[in-house]
N, C-alpha and C. Protein backbone atom coordinates (compact mmCIF):
# COMPACT_ATOMS: atom_id res chain seq x y z
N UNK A 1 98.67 82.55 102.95
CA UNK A 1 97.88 83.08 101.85
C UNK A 1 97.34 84.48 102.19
N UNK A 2 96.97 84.55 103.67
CA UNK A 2 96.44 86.04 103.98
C UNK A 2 97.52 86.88 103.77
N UNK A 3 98.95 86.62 104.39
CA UNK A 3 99.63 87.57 104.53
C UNK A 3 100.02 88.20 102.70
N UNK A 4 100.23 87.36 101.86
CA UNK A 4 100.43 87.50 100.62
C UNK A 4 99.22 88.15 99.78
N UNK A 5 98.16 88.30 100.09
CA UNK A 5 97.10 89.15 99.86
C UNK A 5 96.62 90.75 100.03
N UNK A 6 97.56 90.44 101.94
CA UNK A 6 97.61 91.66 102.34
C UNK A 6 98.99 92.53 101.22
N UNK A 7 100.00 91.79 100.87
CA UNK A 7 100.52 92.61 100.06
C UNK A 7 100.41 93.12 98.91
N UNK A 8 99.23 92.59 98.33
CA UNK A 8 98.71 92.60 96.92
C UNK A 8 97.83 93.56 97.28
N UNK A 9 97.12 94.28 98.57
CA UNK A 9 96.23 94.64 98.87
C UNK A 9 96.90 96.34 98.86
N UNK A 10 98.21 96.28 99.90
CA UNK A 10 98.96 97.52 99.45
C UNK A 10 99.43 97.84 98.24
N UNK A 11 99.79 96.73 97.65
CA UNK A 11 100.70 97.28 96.53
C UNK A 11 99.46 97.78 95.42
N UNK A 12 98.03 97.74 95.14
CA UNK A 12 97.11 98.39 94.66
C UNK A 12 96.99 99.50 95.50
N UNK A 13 97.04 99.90 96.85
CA UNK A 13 96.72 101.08 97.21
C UNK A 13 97.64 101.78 96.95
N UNK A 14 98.84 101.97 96.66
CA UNK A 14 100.24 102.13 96.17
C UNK A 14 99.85 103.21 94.84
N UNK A 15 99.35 101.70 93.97
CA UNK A 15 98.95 102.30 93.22
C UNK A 15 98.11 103.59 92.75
N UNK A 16 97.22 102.97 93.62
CA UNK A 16 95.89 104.54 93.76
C UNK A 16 96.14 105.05 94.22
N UNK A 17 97.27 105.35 95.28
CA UNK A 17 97.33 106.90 95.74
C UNK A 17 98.39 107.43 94.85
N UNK A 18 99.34 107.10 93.93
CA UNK A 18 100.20 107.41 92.93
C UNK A 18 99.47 107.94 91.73
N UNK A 19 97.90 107.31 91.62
CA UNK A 19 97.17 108.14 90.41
C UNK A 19 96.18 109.50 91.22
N UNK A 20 95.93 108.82 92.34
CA UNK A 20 95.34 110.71 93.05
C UNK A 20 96.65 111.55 93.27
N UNK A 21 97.88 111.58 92.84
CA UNK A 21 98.52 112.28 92.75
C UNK A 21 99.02 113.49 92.01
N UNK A 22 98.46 112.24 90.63
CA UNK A 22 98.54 112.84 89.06
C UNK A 22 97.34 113.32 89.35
N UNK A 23 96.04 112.67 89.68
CA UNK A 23 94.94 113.70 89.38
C UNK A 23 95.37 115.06 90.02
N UNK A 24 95.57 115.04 91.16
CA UNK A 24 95.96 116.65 91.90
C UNK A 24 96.95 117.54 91.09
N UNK A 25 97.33 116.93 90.51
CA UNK A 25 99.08 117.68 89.55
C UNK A 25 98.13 118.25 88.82
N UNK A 26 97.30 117.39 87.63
CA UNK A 26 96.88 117.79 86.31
C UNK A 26 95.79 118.47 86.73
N UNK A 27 95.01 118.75 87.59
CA UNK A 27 94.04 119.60 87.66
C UNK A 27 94.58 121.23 88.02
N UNK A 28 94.04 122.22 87.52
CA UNK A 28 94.43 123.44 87.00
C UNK A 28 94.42 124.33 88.43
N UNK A 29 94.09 123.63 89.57
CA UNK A 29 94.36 124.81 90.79
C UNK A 29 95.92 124.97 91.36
N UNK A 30 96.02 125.76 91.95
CA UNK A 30 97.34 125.76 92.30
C UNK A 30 97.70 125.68 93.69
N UNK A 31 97.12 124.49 94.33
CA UNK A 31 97.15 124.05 95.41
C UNK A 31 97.64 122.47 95.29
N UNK A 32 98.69 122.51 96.06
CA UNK A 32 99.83 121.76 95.64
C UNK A 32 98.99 120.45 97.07
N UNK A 33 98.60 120.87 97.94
CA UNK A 33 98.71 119.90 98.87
C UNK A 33 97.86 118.73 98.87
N UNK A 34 97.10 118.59 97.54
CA UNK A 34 96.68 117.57 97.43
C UNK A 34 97.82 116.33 96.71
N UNK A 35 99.24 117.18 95.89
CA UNK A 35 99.66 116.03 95.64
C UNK A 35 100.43 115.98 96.35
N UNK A 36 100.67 116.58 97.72
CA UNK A 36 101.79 116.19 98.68
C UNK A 36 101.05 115.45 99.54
N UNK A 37 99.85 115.52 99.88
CA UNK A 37 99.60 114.31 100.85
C UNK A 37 99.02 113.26 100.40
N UNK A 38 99.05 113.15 99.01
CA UNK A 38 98.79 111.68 97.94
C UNK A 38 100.42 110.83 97.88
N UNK A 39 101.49 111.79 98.31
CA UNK A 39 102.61 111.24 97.94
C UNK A 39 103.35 110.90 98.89
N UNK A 40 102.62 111.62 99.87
CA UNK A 40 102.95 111.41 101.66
C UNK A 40 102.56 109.77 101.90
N UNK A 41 101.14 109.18 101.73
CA UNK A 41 100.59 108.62 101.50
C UNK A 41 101.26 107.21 100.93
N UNK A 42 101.47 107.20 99.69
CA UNK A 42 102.32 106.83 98.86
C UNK A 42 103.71 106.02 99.49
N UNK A 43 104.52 107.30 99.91
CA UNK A 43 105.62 106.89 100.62
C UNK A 43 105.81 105.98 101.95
N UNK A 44 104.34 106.31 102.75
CA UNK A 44 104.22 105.46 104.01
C UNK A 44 103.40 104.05 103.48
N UNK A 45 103.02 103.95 102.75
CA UNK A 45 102.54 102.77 102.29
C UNK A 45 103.75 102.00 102.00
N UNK A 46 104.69 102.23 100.76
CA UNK A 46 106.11 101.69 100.58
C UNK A 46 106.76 101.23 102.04
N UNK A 47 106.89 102.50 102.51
CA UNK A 47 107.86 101.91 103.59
C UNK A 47 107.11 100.70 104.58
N UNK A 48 105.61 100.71 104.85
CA UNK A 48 105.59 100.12 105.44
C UNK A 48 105.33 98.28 104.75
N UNK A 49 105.10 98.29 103.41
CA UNK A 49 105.19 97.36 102.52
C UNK A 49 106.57 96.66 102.48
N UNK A 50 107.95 97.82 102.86
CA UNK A 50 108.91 97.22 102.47
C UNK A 50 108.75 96.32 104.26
N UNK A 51 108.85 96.43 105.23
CA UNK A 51 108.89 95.84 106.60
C UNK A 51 107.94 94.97 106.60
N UNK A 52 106.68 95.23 105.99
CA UNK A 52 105.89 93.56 106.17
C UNK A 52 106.43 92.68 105.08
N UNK A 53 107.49 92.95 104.16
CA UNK A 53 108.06 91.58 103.24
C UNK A 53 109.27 91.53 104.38
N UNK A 54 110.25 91.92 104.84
CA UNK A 54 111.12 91.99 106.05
C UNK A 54 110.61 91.09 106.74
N UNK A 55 109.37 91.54 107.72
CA UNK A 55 109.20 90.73 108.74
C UNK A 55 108.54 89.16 108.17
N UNK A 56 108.09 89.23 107.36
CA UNK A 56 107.16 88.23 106.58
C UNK A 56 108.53 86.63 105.82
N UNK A 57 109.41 87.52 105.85
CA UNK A 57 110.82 86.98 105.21
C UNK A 57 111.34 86.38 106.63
N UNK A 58 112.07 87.08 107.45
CA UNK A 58 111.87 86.39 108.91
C UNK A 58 111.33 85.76 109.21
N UNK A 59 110.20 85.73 109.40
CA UNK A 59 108.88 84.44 110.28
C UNK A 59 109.37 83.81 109.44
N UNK A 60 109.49 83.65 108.11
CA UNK A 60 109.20 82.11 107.10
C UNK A 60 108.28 82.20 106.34
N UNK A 61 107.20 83.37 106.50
CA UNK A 61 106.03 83.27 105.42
C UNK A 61 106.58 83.11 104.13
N UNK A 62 107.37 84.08 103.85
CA UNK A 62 108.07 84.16 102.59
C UNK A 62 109.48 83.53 102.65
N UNK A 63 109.32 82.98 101.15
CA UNK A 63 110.70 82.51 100.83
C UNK A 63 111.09 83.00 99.91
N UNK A 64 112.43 83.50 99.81
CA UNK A 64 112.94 84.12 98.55
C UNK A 64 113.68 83.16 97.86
N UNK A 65 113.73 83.66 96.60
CA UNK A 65 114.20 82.33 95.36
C UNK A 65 115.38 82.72 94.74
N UNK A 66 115.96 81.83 94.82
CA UNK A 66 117.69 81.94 94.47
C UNK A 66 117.92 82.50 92.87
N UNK A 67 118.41 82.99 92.42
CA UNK A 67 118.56 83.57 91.27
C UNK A 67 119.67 82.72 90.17
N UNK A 68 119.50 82.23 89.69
CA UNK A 68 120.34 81.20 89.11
C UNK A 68 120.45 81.49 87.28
């Protein structure tokens, strides 16, 4: 149950750093590096989201469901 929380836990921070992204875009300065390190951000969250369902799939925490 923890580990499945913890992914619900990234996949909202996912989220929020994908909308401080847009905030940095839509605001009128022209300093870009707030949405590159919202997206930096972003991207290392994914990747490391995609390896804890990986490893989480391995151990057995997770089971994946046959598609029928």
């Amino acid at each position: 149950m923890l580990f499945k929380a913890i992914i619900i836990i990234l996949l909202l921070l996912i989220i929020f750093s994908l909308g401080q992204a847009l905030y940095h875009m839509m605001r009128k300065e022209n300093n870009p590096d707030g949405v590159v390190n919202s997206l930096t951000v972003r991207i290392s969250l994914s990747v490391l989201l995609f390896f804890l369902i990986l490893f989480g799939t391995y151990m057995g925490w997770i089971t994946p469901h046959a598609i029928t």
